[in-house]
C-alpha atoms as a PDB file:
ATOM      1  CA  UNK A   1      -3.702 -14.885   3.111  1.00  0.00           C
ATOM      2  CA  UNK A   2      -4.235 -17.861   4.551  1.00  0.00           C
ATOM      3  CA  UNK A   3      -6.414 -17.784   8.612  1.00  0.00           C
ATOM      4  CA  UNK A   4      -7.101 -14.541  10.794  1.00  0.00           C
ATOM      5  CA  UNK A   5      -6.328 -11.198   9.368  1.00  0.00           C
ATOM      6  CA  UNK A   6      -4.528  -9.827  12.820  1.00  0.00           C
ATOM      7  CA  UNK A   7      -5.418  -5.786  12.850  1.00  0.00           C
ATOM      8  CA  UNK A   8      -3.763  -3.355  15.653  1.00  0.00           C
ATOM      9  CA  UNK A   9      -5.398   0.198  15.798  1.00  0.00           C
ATOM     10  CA  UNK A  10      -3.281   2.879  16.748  1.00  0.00           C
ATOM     11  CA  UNK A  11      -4.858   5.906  17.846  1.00  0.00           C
ATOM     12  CA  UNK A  12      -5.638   8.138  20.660  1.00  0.00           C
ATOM     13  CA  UNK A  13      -8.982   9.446  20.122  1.00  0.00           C
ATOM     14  CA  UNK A  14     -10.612   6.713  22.210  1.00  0.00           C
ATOM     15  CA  UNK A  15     -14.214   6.965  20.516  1.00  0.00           C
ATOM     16  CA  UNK A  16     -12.351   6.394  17.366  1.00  0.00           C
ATOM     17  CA  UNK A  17     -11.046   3.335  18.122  1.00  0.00           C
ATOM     18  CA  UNK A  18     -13.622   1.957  20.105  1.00  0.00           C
ATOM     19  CA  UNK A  19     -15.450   2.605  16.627  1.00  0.00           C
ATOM     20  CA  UNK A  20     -13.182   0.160  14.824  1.00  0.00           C
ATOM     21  CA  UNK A  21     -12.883  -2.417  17.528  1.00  0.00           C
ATOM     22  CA  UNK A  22     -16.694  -3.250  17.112  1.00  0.00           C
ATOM     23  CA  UNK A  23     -16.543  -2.646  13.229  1.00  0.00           C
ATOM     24  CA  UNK A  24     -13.339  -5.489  13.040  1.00  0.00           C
ATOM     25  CA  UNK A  25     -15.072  -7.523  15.873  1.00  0.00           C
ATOM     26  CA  UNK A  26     -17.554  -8.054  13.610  1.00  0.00           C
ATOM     27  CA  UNK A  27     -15.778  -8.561  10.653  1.00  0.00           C
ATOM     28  CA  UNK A  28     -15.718 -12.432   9.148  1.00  0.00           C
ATOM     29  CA  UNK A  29     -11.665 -13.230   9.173  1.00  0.00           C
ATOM     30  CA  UNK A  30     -10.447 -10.223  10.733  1.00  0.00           C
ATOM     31  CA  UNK A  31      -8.838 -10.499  14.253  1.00  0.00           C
ATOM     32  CA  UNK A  32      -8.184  -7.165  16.645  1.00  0.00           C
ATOM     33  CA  UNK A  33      -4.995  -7.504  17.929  1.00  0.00           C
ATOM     34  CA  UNK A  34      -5.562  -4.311  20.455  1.00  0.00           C
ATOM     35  CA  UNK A  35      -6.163  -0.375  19.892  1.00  0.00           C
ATOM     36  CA  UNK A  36      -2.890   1.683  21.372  1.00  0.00           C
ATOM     37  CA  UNK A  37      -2.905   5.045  22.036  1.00  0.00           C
ATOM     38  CA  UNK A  38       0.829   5.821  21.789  1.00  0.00           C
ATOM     39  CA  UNK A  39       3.109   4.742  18.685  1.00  0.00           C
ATOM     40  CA  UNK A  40       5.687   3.737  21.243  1.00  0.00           C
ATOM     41  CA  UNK A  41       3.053   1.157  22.964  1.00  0.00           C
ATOM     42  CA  UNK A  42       2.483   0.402  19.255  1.00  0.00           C
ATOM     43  CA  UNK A  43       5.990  -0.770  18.382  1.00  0.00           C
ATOM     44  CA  UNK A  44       6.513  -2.570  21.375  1.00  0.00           C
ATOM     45  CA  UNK A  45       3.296  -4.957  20.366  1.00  0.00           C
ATOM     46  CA  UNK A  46       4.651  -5.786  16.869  1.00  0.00           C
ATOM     47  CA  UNK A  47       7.972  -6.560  17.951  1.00  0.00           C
ATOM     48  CA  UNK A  48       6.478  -9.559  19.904  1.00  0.00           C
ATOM     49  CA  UNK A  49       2.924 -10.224  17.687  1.00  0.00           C
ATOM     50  CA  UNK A  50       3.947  -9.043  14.266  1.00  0.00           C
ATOM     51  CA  UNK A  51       0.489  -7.894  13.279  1.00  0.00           C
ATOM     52  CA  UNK A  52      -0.482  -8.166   9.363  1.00  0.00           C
ATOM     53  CA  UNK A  53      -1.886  -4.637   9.576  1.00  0.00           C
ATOM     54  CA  UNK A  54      -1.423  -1.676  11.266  1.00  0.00           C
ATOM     55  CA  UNK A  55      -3.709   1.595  11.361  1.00  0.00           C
ATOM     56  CA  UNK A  56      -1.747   4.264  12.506  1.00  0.00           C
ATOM     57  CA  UNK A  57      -2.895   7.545  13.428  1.00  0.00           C
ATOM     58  CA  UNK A  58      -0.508  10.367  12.484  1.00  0.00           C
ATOM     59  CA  UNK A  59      -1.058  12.725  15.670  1.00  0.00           C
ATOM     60  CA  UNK A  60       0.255  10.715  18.629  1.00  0.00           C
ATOM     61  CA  UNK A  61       1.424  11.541  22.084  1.00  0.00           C
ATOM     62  CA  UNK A  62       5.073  10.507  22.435  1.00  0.00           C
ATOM     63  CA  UNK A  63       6.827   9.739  18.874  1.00  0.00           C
ATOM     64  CA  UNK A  64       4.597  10.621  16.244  1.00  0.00           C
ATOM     65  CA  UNK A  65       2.826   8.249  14.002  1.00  0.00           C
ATOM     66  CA  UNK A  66       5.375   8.584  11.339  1.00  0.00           C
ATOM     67  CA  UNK A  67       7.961   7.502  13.614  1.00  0.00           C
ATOM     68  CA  UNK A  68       6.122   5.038  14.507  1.00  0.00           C
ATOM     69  CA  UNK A  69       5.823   3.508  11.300  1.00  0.00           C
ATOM     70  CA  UNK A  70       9.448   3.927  10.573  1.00  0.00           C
ATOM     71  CA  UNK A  71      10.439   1.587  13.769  1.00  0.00           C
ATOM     72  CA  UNK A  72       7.401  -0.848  13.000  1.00  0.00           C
ATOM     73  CA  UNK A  73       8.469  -1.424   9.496  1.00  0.00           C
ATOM     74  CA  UNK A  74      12.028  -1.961  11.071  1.00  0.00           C
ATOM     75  CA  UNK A  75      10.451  -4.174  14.063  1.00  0.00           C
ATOM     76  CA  UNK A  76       8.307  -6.207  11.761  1.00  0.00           C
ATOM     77  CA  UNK A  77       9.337  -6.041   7.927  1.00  0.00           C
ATOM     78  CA  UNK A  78       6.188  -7.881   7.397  1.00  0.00           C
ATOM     79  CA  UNK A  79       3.612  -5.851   8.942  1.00  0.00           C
ATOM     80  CA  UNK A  80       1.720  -3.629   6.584  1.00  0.00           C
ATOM     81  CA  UNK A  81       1.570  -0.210   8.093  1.00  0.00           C
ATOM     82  CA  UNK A  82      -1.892   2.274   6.988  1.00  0.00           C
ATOM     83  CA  UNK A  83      -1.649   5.904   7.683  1.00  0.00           C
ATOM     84  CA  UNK A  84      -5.274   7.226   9.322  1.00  0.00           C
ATOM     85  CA  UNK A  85      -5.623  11.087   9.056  1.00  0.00           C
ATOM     86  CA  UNK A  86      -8.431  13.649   9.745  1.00  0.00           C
ATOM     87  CA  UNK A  87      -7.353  15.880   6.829  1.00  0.00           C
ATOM     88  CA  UNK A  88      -5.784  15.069   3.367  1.00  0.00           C
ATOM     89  CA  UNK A  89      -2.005  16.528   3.148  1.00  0.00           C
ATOM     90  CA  UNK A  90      -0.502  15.463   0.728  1.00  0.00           C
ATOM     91  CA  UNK A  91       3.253  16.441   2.029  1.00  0.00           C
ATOM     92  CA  UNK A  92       1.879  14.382   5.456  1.00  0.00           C
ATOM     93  CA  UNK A  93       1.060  11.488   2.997  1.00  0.00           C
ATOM     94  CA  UNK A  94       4.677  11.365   0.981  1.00  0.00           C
ATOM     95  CA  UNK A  95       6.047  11.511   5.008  1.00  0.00           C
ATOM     96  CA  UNK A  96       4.463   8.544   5.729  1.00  0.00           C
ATOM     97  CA  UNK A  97       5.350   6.037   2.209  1.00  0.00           C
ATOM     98  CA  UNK A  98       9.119   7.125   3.110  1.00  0.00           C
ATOM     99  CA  UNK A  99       8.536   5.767   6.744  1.00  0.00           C
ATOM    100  CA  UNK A 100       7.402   2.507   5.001  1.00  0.00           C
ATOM    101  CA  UNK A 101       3.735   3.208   5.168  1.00  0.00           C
ATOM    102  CA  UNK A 102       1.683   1.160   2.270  1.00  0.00           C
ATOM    103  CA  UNK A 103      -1.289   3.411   2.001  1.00  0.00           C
ATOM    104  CA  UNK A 104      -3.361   6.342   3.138  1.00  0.00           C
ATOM    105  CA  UNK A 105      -6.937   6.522   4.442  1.00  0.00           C
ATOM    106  CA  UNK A 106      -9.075   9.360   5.475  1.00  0.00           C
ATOM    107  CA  UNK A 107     -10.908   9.055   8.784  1.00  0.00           C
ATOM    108  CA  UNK A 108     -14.133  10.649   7.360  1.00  0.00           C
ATOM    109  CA  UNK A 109     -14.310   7.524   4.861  1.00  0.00           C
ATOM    110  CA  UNK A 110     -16.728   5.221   5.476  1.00  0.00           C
ATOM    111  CA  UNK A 111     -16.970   2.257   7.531  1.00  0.00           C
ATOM    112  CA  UNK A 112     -16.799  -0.479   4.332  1.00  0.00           C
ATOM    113  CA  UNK A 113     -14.053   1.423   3.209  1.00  0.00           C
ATOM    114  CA  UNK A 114     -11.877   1.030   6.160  1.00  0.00           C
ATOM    115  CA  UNK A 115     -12.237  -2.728   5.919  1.00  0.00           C
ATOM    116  CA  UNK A 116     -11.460  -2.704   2.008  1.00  0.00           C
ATOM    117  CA  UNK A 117      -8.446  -1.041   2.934  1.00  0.00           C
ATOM    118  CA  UNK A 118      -7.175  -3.257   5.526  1.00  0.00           C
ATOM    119  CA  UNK A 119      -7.962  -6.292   3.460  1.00  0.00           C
ATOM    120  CA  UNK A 120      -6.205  -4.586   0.407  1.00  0.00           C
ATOM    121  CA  UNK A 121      -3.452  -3.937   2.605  1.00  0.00           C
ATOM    122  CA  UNK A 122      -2.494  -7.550   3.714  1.00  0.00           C
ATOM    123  CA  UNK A 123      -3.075  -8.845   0.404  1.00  0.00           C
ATOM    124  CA  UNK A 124       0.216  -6.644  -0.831  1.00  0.00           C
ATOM    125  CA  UNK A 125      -1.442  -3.522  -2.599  1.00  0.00           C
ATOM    126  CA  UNK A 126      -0.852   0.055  -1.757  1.00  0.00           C
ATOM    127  CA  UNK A 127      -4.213   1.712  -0.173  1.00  0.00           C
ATOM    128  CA  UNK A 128      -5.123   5.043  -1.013  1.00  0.00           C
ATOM    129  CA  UNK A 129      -8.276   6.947  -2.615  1.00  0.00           C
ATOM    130  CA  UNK A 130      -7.955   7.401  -6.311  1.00  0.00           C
ATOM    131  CA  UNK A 131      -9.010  11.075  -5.798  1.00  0.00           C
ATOM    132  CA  UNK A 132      -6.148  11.507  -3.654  1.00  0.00           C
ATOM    133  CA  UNK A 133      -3.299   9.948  -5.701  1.00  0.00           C
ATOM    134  CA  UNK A 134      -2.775  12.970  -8.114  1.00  0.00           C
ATOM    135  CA  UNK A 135      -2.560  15.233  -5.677  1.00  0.00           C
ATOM    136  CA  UNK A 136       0.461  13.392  -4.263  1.00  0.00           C
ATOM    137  CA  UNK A 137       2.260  12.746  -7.265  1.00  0.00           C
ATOM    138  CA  UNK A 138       1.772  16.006  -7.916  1.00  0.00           C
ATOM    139  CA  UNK A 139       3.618  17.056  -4.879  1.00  0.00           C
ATOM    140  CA  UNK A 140       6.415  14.820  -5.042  1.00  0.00           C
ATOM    141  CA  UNK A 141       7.041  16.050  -8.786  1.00  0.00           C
ATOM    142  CA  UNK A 142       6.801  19.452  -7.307  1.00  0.00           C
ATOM    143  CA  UNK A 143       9.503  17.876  -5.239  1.00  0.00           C
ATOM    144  CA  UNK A 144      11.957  15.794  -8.148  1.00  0.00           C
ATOM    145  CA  UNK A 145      11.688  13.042  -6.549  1.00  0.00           C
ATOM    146  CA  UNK A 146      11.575  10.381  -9.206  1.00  0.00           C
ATOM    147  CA  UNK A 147      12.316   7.477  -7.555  1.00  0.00           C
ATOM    148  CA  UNK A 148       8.977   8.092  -4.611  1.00  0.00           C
ATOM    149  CA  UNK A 149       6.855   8.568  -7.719  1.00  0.00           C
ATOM    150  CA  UNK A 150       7.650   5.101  -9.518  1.00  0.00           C
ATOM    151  CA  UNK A 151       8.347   3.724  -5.992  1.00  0.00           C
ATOM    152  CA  UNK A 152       4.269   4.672  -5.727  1.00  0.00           C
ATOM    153  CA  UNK A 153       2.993   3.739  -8.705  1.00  0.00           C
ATOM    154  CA  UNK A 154       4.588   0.612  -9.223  1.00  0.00           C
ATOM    155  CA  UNK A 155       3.238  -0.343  -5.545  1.00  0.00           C
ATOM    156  CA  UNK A 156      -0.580   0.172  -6.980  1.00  0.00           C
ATOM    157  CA  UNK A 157      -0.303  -2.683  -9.892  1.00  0.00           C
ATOM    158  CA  UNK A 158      -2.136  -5.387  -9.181  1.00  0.00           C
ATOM    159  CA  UNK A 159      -0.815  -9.323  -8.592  1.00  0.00           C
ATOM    160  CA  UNK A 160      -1.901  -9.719 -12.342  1.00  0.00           C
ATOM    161  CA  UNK A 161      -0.459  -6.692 -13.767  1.00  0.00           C
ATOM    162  CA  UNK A 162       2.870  -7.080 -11.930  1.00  0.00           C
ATOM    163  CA  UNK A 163       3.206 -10.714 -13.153  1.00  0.00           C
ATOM    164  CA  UNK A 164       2.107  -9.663 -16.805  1.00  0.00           C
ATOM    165  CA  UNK A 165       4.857  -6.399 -16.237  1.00  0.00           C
ATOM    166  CA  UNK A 166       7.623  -9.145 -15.530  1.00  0.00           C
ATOM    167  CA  UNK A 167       6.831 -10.933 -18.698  1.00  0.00           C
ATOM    168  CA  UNK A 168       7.332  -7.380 -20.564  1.00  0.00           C
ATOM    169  CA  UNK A 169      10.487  -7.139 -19.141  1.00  0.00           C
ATOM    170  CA  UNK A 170      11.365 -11.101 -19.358  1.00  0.00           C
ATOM    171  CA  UNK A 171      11.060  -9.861 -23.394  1.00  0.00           C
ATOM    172  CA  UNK A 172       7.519 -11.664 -23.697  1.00  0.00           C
ATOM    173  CA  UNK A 173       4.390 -11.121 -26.630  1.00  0.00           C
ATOM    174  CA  UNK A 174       1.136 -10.650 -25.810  1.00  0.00           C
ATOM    175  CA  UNK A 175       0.498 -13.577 -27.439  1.00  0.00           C
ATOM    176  CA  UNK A 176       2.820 -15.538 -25.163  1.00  0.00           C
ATOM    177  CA  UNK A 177       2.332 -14.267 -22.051  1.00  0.00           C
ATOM    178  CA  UNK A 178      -1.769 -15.147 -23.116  1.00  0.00           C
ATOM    179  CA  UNK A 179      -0.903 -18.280 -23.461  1.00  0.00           C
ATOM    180  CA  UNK A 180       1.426 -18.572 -20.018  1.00  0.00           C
ATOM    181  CA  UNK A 181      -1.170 -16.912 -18.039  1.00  0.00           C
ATOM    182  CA  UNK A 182      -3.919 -19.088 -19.966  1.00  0.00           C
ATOM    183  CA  UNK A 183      -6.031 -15.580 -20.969  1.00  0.00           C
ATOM    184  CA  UNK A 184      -6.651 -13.993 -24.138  1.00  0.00           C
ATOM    185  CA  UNK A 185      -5.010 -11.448 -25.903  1.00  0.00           C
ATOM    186  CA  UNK A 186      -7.043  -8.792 -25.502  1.00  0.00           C
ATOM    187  CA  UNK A 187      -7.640  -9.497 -21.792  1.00  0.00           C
ATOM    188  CA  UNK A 188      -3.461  -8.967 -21.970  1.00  0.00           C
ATOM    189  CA  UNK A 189      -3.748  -5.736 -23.532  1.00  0.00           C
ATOM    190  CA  UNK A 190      -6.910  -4.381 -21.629  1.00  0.00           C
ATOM    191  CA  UNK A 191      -3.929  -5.209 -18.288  1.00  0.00           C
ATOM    192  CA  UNK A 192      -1.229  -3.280 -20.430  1.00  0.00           C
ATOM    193  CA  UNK A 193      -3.531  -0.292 -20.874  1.00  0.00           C
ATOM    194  CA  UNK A 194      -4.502  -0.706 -17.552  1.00  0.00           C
ATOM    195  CA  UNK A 195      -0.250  -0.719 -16.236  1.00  0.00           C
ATOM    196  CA  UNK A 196       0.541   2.206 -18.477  1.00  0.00           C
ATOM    197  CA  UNK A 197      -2.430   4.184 -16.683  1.00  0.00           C
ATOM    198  CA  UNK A 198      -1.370   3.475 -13.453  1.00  0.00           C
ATOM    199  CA  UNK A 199       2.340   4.063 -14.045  1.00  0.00           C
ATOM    200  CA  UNK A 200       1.606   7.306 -15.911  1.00  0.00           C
ATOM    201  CA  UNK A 201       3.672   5.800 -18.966  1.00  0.00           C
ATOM    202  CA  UNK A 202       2.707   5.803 -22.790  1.00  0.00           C
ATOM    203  CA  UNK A 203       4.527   3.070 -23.819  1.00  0.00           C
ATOM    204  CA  UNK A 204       5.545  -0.825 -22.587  1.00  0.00           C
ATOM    205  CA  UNK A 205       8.928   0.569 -22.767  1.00  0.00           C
ATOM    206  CA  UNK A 206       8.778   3.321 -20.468  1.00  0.00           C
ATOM    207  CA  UNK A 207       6.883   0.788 -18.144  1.00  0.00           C
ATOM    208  CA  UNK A 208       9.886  -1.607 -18.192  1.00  0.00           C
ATOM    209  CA  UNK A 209      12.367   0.643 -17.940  1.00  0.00           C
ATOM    210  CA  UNK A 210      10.364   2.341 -14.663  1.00  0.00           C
ATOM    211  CA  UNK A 211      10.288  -1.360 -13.367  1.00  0.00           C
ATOM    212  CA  UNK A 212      14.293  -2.122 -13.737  1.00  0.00           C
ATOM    213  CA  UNK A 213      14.937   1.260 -12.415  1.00  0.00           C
ATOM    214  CA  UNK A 214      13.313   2.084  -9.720  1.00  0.00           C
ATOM    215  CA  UNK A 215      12.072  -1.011  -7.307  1.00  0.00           C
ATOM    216  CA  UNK A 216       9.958  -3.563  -8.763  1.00  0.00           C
ATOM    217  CA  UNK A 217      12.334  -6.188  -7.453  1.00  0.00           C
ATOM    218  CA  UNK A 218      10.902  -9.494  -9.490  1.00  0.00           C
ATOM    219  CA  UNK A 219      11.490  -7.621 -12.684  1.00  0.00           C
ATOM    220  CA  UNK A 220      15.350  -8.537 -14.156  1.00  0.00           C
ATOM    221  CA  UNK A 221      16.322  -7.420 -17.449  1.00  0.00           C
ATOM    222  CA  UNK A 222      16.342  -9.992 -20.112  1.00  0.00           C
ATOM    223  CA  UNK A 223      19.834 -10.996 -21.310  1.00  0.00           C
END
């Protein structure tokens, strides 16, 4: 991304965000837009300044941070929204990826992480602790709900492994896309391995088919 990373901090626990205005104001290529203490106050500023990244509380006075989300992501399609929560719930968590939320983060993480996260966030990637991922998926298959659970694992592949997933679908070798993305073969199948994992699929197959079916835009079906 090219210049500033722009940052607005959501949150009414004023100690708590004065903690992350000097962590960001320190922070080569970040820029704090403002900390907010009300999700209203929130929307309102990314109508007009259309942050890149947003860390939302969940507990707000006024609408909650959920809502909040929801009208951002209307507000400001491009503004990456990150849900900030004292405890992991994982129902809390699927709540927030249906508002439009791109990732999760834990307040009690540490101080590194929360900059990881934002960075991760702008770049396009969803943003949540690998610990905490089953336990979602979990609950959303607890739930049937199909679509959130490709929805969310399709959002984790990296740049790499969603351009090497289109060239699966496109009807591409290894060998081929190797030679279109100018890598080897094996460094191909070490980013299959790596899709399958992440997709919770045993087979390029079921990975394309998850792709067509449920969200991975860029993907078409080869005719």
């Amino acid at each position: 991304m090219a210049g500033m990373l722009r940052v607005l901090v959501v949150d009414d626990h004023e100690m708590f965000s004065e903690a992350l205005a000097l962590l960001f104001g320190r922070e080569p290529g970040i820029e704090l837009v403002a900390t907010l203490p009300a999700g209203e106050d929130a929307v309102a500023r990314c109508r007009v300044e259309a942050p890149d990244v947003v860390l939302m509380d969940v507990d707000l006075p006024g609408i909650d941070g959920i809502e909040a989300t929801r009208r951002i992501r209307d507000a400001s399609p491009s503004t990456r929204v990150v849900v900030l929560t004292a405890m992991q719930n994982p129902s809390l968590i699927i709540s927030a990826m249906a508002a439009g939320a791109c990732g999760y983060m834990s307040k009690t993480r540490a101080a590194d992480d929360l900059v990881n996260v934002v960075r991760r966030a702008a770049s396009g990637e969803i943003v949540m602790a690998d610990d905490e991922l089953p336990i979602v998926l979990d609950e959303l298959r607890m739930g049937r709900e199909p679509a959130m659970i490709a929805e969310l694992a399709l959002r984790r592949l990296t740049a790499r492994e969603t351009e090497i997933l289109r060239a699966l679908a496109s009807g591409e070798t290894t060998g081929e896309i190797a030679d279109d993305l100018r890598i080897s073969p094996l460094t191909v199948q070490s980013h299959v391995k790596s899709i399958l994992a992440k997709l919770g699929v045993h087979s390029k197959i079921e990975a394309v088919t998850m792709a067509w079916r449920f969200g991975l835009a860029s993907v078409s079906r080869p005719v």
